[in-house]
PDB file of N, CA and C in Angstrom:
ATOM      1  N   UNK A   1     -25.262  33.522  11.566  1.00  0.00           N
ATOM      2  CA  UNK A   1     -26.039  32.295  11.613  1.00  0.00           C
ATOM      3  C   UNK A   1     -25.474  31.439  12.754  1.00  0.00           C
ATOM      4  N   UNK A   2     -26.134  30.951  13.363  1.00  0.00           N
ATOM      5  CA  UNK A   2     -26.007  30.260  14.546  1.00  0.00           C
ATOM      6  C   UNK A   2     -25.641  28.558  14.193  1.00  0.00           C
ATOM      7  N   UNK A   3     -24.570  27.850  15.003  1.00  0.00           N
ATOM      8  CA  UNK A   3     -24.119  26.774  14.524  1.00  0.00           C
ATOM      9  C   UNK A   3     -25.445  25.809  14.433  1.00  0.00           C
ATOM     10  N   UNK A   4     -26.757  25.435  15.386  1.00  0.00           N
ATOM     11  CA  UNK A   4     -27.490  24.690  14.730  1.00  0.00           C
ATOM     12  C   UNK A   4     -27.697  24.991  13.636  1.00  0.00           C
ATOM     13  N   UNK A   5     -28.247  25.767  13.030  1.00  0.00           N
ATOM     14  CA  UNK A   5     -28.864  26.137  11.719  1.00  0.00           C
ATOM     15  C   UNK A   5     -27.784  26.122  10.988  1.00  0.00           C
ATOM     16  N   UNK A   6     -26.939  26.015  10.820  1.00  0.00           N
ATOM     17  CA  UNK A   6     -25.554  26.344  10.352  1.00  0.00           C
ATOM     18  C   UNK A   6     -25.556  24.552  10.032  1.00  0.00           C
ATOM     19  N   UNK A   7     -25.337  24.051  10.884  1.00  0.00           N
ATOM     20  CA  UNK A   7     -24.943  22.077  10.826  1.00  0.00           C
ATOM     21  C   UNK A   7     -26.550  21.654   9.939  1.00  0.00           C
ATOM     22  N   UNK A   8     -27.505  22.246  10.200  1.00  0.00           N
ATOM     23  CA  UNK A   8     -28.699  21.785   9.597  1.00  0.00           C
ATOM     24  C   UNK A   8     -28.589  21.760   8.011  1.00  0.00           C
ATOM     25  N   UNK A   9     -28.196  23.106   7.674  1.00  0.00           N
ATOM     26  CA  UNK A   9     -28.221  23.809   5.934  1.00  0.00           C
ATOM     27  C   UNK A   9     -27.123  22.757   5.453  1.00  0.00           C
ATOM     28  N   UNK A  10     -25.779  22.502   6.325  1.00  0.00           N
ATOM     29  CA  UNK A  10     -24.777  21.485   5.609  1.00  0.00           C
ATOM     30  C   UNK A  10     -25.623  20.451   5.544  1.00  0.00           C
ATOM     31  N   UNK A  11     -26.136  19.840   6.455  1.00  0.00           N
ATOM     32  CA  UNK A  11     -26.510  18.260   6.062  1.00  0.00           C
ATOM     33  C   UNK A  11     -27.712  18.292   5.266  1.00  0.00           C
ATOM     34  N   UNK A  12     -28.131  18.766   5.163  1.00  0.00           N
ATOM     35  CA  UNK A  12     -29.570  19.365   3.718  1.00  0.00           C
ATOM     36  C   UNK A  12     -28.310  19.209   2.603  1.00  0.00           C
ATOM     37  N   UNK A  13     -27.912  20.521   2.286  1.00  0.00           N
ATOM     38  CA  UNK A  13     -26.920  19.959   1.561  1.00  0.00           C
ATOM     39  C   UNK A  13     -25.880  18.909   0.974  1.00  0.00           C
ATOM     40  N   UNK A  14     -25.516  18.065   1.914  1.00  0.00           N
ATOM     41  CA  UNK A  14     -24.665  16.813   2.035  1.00  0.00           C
ATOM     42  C   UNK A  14     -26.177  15.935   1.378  1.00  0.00           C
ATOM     43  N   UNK A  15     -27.225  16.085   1.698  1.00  0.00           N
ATOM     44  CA  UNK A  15     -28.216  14.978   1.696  1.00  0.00           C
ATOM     45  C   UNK A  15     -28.610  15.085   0.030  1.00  0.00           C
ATOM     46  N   UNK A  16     -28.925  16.328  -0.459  1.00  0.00           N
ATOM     47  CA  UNK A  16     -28.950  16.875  -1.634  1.00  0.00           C
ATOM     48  C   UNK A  16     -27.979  16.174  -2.863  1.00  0.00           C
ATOM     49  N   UNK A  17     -26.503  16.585  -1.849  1.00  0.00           N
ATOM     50  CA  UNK A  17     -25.693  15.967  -3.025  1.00  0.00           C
ATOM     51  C   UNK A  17     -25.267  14.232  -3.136  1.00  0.00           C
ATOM     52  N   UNK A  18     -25.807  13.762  -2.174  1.00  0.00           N
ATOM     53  CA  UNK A  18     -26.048  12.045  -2.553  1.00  0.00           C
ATOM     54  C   UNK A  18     -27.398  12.215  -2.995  1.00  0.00           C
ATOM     55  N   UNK A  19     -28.104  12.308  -2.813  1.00  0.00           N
ATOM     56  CA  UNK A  19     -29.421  12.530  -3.805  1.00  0.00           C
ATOM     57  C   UNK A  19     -29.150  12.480  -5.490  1.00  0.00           C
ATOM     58  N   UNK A  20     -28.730  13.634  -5.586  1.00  0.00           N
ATOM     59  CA  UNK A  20     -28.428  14.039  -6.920  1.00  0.00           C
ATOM     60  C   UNK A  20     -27.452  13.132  -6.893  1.00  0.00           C
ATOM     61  N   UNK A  21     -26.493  12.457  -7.027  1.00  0.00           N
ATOM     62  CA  UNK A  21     -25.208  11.501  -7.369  1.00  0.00           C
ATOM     63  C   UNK A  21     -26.199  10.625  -7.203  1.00  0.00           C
ATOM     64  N   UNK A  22     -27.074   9.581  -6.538  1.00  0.00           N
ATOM     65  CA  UNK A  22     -27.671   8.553  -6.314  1.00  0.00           C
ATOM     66  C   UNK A  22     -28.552   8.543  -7.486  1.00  0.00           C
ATOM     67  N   UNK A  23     -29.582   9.133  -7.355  1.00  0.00           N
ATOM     68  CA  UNK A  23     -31.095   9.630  -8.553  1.00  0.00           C
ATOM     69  C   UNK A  23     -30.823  10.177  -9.911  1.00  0.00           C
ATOM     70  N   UNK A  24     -30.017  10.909  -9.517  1.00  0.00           N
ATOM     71  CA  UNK A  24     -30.072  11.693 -10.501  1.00  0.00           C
ATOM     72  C   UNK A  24     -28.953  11.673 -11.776  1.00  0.00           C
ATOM     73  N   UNK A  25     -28.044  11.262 -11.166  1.00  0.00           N
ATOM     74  CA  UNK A  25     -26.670  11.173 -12.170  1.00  0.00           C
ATOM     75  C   UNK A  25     -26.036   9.671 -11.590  1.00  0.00           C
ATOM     76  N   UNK A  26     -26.686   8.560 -11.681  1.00  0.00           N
ATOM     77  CA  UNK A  26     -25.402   7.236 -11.215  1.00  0.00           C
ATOM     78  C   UNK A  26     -24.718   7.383 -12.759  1.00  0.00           C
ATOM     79  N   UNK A  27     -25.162   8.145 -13.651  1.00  0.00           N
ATOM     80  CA  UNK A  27     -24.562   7.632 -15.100  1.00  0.00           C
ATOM     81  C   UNK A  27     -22.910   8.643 -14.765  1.00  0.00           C
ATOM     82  N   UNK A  28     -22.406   9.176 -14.103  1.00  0.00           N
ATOM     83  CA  UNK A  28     -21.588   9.583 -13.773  1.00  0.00           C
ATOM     84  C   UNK A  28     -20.565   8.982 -13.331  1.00  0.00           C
ATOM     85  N   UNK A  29     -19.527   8.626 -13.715  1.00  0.00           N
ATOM     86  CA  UNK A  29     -18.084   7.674 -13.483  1.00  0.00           C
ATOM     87  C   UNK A  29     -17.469   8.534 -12.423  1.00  0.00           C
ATOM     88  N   UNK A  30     -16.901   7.645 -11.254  1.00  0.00           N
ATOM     89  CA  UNK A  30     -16.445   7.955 -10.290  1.00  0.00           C
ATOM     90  C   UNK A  30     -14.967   8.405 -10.923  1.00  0.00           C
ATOM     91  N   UNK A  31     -14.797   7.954 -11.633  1.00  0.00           N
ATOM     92  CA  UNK A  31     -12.921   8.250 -12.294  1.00  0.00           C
ATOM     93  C   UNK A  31     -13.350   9.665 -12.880  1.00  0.00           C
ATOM     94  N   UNK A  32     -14.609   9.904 -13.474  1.00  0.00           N
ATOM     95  CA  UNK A  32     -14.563  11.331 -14.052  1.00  0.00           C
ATOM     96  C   UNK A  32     -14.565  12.166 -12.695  1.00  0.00           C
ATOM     97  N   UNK A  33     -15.334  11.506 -11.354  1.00  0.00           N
ATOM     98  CA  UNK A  33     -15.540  13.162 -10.875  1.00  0.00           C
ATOM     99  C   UNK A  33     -13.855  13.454 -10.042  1.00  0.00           C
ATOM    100  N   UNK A  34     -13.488  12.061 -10.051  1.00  0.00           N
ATOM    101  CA  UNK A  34     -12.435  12.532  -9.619  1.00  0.00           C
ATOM    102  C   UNK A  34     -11.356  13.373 -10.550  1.00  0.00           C
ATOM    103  N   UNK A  35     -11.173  12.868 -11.713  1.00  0.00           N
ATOM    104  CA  UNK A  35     -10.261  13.707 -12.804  1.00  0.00           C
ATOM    105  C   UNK A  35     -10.607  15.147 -12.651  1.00  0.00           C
ATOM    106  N   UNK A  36     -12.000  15.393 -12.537  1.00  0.00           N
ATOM    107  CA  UNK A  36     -12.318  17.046 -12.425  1.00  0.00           C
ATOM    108  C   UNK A  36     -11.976  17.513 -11.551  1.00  0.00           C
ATOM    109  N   UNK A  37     -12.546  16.657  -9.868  1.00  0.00           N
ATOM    110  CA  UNK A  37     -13.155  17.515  -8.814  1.00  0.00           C
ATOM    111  C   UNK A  37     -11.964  16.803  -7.618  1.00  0.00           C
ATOM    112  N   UNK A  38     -11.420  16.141  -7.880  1.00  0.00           N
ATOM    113  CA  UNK A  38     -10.525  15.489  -6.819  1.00  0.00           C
ATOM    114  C   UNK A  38     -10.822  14.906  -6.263  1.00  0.00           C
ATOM    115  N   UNK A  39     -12.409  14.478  -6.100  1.00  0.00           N
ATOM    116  CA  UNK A  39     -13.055  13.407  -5.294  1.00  0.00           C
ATOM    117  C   UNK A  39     -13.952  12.516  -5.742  1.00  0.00           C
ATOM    118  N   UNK A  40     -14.333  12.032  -5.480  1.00  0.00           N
ATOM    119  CA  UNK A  40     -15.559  10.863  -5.817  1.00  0.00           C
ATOM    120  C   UNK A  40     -15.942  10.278  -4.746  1.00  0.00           C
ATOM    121  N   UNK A  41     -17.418   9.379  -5.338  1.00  0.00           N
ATOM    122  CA  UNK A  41     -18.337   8.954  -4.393  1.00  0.00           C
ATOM    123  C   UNK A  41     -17.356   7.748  -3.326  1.00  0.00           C
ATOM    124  N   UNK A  42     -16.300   7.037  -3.408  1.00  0.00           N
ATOM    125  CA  UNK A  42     -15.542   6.253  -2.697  1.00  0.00           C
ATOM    126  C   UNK A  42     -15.174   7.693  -1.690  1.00  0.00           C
ATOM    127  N   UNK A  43     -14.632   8.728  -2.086  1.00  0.00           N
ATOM    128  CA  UNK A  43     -13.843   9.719  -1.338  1.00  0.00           C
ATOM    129  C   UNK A  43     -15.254   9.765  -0.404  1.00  0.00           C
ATOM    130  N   UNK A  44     -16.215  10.568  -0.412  1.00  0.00           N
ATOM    131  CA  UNK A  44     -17.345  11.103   0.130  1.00  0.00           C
ATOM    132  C   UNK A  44     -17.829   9.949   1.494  1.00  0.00           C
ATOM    133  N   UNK A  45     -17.694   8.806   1.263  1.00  0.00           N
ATOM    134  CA  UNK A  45     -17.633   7.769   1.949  1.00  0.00           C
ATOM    135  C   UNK A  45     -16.615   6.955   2.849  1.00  0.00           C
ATOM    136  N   UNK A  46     -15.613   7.734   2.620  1.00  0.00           N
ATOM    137  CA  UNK A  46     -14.393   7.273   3.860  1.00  0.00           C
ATOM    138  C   UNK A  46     -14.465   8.391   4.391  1.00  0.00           C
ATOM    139  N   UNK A  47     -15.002  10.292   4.074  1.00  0.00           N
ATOM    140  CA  UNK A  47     -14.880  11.009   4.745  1.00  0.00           C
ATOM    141  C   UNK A  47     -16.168  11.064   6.028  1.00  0.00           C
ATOM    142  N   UNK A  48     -17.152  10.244   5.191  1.00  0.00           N
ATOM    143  CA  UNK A  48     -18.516  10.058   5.726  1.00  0.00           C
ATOM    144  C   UNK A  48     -17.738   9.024   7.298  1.00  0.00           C
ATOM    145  N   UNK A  49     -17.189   8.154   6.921  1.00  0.00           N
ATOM    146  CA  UNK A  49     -16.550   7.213   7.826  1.00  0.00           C
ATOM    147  C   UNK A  49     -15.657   7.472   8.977  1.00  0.00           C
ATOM    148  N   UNK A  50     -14.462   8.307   7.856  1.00  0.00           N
ATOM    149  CA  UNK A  50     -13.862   8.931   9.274  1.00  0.00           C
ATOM    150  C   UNK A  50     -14.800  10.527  10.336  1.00  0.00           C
ATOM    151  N   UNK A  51     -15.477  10.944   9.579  1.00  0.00           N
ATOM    152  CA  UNK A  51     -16.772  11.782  10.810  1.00  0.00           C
ATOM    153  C   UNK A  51     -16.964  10.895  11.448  1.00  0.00           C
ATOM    154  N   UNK A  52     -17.369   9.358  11.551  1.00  0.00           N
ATOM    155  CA  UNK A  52     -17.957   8.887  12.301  1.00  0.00           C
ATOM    156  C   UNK A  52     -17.204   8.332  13.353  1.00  0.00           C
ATOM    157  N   UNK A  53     -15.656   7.481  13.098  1.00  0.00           N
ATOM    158  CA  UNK A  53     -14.712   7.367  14.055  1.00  0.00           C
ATOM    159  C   UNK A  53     -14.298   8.826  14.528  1.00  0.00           C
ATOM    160  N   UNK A  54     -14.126  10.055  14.233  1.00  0.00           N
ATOM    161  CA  UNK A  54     -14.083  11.244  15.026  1.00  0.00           C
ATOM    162  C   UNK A  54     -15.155  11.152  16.398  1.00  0.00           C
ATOM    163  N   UNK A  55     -16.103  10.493  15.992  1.00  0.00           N
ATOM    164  CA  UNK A  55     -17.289  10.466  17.301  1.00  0.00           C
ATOM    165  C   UNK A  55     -17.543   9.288  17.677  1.00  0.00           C
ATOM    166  N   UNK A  56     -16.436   8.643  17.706  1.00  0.00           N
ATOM    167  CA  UNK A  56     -16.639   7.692  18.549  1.00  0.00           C
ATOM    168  C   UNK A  56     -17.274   6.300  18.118  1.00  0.00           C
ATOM    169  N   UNK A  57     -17.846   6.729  17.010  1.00  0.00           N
ATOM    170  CA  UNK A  57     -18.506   5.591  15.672  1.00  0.00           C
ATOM    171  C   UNK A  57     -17.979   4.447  15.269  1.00  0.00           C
ATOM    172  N   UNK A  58     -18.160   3.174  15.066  1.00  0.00           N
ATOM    173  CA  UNK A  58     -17.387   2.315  14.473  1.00  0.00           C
ATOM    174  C   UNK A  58     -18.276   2.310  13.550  1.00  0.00           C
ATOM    175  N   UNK A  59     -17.525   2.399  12.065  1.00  0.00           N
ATOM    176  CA  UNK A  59     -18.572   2.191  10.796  1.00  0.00           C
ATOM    177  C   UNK A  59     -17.891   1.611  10.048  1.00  0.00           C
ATOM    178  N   UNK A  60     -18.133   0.167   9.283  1.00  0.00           N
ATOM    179  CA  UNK A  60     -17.002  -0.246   8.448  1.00  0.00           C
ATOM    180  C   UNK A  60     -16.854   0.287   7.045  1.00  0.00           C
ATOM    181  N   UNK A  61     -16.221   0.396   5.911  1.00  0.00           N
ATOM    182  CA  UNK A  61     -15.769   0.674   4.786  1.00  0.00           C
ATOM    183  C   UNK A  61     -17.195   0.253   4.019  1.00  0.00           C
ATOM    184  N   UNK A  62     -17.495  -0.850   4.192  1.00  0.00           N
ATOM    185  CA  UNK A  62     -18.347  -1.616   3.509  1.00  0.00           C
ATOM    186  C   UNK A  62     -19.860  -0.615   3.705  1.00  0.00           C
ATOM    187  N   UNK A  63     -19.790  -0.090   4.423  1.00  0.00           N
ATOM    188  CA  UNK A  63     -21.113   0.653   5.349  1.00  0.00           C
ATOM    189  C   UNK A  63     -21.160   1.691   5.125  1.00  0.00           C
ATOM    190  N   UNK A  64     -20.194   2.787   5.349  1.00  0.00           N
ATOM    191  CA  UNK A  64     -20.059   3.875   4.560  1.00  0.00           C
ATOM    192  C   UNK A  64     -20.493   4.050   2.828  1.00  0.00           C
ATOM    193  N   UNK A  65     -19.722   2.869   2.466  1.00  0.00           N
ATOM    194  CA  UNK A  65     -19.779   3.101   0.881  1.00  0.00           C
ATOM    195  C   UNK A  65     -21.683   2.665   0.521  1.00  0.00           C
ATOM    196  N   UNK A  66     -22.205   1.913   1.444  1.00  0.00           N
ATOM    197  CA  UNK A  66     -23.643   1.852   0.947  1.00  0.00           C
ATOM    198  C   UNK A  66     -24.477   3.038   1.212  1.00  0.00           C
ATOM    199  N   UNK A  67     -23.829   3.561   2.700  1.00  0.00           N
ATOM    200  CA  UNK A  67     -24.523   4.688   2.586  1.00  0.00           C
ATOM    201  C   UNK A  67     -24.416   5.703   1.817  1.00  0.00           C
ATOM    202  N   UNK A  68     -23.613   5.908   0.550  1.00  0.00           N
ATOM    203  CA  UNK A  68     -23.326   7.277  -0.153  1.00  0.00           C
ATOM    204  C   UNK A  68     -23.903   6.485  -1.282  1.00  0.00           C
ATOM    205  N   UNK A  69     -23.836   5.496  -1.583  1.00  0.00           N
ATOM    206  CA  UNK A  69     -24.096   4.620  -3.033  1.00  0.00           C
ATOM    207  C   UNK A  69     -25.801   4.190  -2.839  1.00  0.00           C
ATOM    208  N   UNK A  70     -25.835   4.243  -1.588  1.00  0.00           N
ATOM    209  CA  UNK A  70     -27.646   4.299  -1.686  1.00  0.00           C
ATOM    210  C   UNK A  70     -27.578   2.348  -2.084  1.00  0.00           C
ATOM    211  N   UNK A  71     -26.836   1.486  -1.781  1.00  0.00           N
ATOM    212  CA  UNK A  71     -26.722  -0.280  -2.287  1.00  0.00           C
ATOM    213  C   UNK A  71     -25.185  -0.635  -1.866  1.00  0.00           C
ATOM    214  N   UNK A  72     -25.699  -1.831  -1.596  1.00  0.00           N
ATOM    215  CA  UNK A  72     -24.297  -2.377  -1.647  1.00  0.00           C
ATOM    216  C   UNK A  72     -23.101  -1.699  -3.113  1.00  0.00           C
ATOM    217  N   UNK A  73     -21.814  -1.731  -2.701  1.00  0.00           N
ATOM    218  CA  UNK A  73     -20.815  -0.623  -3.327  1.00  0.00           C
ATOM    219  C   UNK A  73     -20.932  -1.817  -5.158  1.00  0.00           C
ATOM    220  N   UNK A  74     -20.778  -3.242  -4.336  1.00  0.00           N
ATOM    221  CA  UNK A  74     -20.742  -4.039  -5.841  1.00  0.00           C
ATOM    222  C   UNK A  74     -21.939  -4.361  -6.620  1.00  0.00           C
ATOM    223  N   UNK A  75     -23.111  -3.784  -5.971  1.00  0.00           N
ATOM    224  CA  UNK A  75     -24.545  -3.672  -6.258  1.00  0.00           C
ATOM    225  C   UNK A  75     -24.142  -2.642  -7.916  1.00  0.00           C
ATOM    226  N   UNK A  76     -23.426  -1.352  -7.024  1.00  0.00           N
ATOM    227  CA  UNK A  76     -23.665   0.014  -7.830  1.00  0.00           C
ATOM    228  C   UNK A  76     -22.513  -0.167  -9.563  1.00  0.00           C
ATOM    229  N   UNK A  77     -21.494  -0.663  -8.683  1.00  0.00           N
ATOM    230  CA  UNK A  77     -20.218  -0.925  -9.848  1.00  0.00           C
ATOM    231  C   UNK A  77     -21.259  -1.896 -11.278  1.00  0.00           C
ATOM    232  N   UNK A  78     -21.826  -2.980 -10.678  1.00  0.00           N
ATOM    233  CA  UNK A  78     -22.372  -4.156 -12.087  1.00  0.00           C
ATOM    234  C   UNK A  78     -23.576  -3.357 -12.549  1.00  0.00           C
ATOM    235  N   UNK A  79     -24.390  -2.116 -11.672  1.00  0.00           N
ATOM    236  CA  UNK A  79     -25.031  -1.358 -12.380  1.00  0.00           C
ATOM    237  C   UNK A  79     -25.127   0.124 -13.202  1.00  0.00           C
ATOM    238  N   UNK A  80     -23.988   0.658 -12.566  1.00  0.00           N
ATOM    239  CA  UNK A  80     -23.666   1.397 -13.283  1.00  0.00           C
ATOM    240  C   UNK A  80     -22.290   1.802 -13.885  1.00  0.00           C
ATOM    241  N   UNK A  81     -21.057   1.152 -13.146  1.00  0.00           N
ATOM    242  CA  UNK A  81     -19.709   1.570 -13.730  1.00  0.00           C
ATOM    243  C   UNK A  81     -19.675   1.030 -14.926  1.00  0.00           C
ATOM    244  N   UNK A  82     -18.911   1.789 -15.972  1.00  0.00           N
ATOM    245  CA  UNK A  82     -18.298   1.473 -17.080  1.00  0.00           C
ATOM    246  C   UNK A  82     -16.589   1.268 -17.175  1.00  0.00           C
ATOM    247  N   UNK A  83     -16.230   0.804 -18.227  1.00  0.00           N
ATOM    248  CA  UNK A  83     -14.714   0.578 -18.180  1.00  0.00           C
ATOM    249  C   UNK A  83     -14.182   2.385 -18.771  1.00  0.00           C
ATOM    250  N   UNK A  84     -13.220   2.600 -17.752  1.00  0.00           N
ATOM    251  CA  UNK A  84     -12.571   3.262 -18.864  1.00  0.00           C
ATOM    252  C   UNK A  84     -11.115   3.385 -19.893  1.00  0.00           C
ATOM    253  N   UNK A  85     -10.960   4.348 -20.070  1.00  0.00           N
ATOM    254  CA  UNK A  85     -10.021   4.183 -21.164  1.00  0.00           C
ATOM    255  C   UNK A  85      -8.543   4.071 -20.666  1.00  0.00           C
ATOM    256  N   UNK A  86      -7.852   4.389 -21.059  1.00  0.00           N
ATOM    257  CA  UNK A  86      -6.329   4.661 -20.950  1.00  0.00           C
ATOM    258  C   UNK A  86      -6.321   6.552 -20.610  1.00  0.00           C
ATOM    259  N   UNK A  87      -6.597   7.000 -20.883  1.00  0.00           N
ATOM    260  CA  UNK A  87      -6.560   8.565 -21.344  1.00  0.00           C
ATOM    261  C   UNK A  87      -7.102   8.977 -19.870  1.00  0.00           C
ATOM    262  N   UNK A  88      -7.939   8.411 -19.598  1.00  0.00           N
ATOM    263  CA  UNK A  88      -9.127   8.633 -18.281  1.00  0.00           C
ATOM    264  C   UNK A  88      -8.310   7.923 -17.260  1.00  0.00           C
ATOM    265  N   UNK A  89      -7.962   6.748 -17.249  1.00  0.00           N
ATOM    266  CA  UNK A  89      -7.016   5.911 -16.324  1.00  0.00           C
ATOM    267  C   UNK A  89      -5.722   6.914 -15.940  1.00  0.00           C
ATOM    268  N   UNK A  90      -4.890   7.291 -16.029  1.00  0.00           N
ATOM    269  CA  UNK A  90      -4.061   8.343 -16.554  1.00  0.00           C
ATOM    270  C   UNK A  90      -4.081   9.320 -15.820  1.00  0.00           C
ATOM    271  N   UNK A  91      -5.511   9.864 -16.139  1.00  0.00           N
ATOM    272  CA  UNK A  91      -5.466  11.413 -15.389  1.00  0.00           C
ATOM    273  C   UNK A  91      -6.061  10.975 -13.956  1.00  0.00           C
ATOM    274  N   UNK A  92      -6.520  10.240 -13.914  1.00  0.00           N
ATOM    275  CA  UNK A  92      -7.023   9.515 -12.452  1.00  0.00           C
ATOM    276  C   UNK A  92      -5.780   9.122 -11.566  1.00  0.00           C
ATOM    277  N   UNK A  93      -4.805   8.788 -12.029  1.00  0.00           N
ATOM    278  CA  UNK A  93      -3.026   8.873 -11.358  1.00  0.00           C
ATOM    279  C   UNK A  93      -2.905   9.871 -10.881  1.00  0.00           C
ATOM    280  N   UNK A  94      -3.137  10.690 -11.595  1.00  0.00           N
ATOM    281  CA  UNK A  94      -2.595  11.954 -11.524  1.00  0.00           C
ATOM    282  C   UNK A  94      -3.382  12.936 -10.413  1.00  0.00           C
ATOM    283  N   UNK A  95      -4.735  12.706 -10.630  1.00  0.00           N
ATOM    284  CA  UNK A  95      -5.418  13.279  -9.481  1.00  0.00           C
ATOM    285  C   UNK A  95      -5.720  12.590  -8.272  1.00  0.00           C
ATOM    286  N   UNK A  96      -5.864  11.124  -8.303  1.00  0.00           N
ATOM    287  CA  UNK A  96      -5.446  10.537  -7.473  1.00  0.00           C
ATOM    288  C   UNK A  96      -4.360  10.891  -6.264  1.00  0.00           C
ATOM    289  N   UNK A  97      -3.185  11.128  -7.166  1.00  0.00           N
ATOM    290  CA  UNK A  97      -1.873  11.339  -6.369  1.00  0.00           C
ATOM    291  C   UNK A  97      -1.441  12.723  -6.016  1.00  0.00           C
ATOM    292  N   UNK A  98      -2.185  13.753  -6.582  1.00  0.00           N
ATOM    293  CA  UNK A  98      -2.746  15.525  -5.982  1.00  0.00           C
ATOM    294  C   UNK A  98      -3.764  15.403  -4.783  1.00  0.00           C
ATOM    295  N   UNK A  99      -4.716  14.256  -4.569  1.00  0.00           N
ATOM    296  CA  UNK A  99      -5.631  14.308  -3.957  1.00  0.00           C
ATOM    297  C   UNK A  99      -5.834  13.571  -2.688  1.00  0.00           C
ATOM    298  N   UNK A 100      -5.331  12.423  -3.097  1.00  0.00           N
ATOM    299  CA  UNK A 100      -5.447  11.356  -1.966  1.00  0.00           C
ATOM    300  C   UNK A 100      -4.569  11.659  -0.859  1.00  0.00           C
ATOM    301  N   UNK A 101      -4.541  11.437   0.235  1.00  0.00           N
ATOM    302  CA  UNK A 101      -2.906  11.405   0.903  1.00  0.00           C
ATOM    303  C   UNK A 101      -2.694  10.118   0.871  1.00  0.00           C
ATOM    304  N   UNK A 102      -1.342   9.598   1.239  1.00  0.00           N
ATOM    305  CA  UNK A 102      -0.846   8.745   1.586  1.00  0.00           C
ATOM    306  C   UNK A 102      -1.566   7.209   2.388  1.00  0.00           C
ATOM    307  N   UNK A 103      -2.192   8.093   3.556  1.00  0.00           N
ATOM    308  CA  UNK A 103      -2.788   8.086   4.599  1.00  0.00           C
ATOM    309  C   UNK A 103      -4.081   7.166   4.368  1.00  0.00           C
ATOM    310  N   UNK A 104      -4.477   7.772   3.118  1.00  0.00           N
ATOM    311  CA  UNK A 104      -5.940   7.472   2.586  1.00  0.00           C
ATOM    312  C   UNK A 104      -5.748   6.108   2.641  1.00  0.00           C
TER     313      UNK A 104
END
């Protein structure tokens, strides 16, 4: 497969999976996908950010995070975050600190 078609199928994909996180699942806690998956929609959005300073992009934090959240980031938190627990808080340390670098 040839790299256009190749960069095309990723960003179909990439577009897919804010789709589905946006539409389809906001009932989804960013602390869960991280406890599972090591990332979350904040992660997806500084990586979205730093692609864009790789090219030369200035995109601020604030800008990134609307673009993956589909709204302003404190739009999405008063509409869909919930509190969580201790148990959930916890393992979010923990993957947090497997996941994040330093750097982050």
């Amino acid at each position: 497969m040839n790299t256009p078609i190749s960069t095309e199928l990723e960003a179909a994909t990439f577009r897919a999976l804010i789709h589905h996180l946006m539409e389809q699942r906001p009932d989804v806690q960013n602390i869960d996908l991280m406890n599972l998956a090591g990332f979350c929609r904040n992660c997806l959005s500084r990586w979205y950010q730093e692609a864009a300073a790789e090219r030369g992009i200035e995109l601020t934090k604030d800008t990134a995070r609307e673009i993956i959240y589909g709204m302003p980031y404190a739009d999405w938190v008063a509409q869909n975050q919930s509190e969580a627990d201790a148990t959930k808080q916890a393992a979010f340390q923990k993957a947090f600190a497997e996941n994040v670098s330093q750097k982050d």
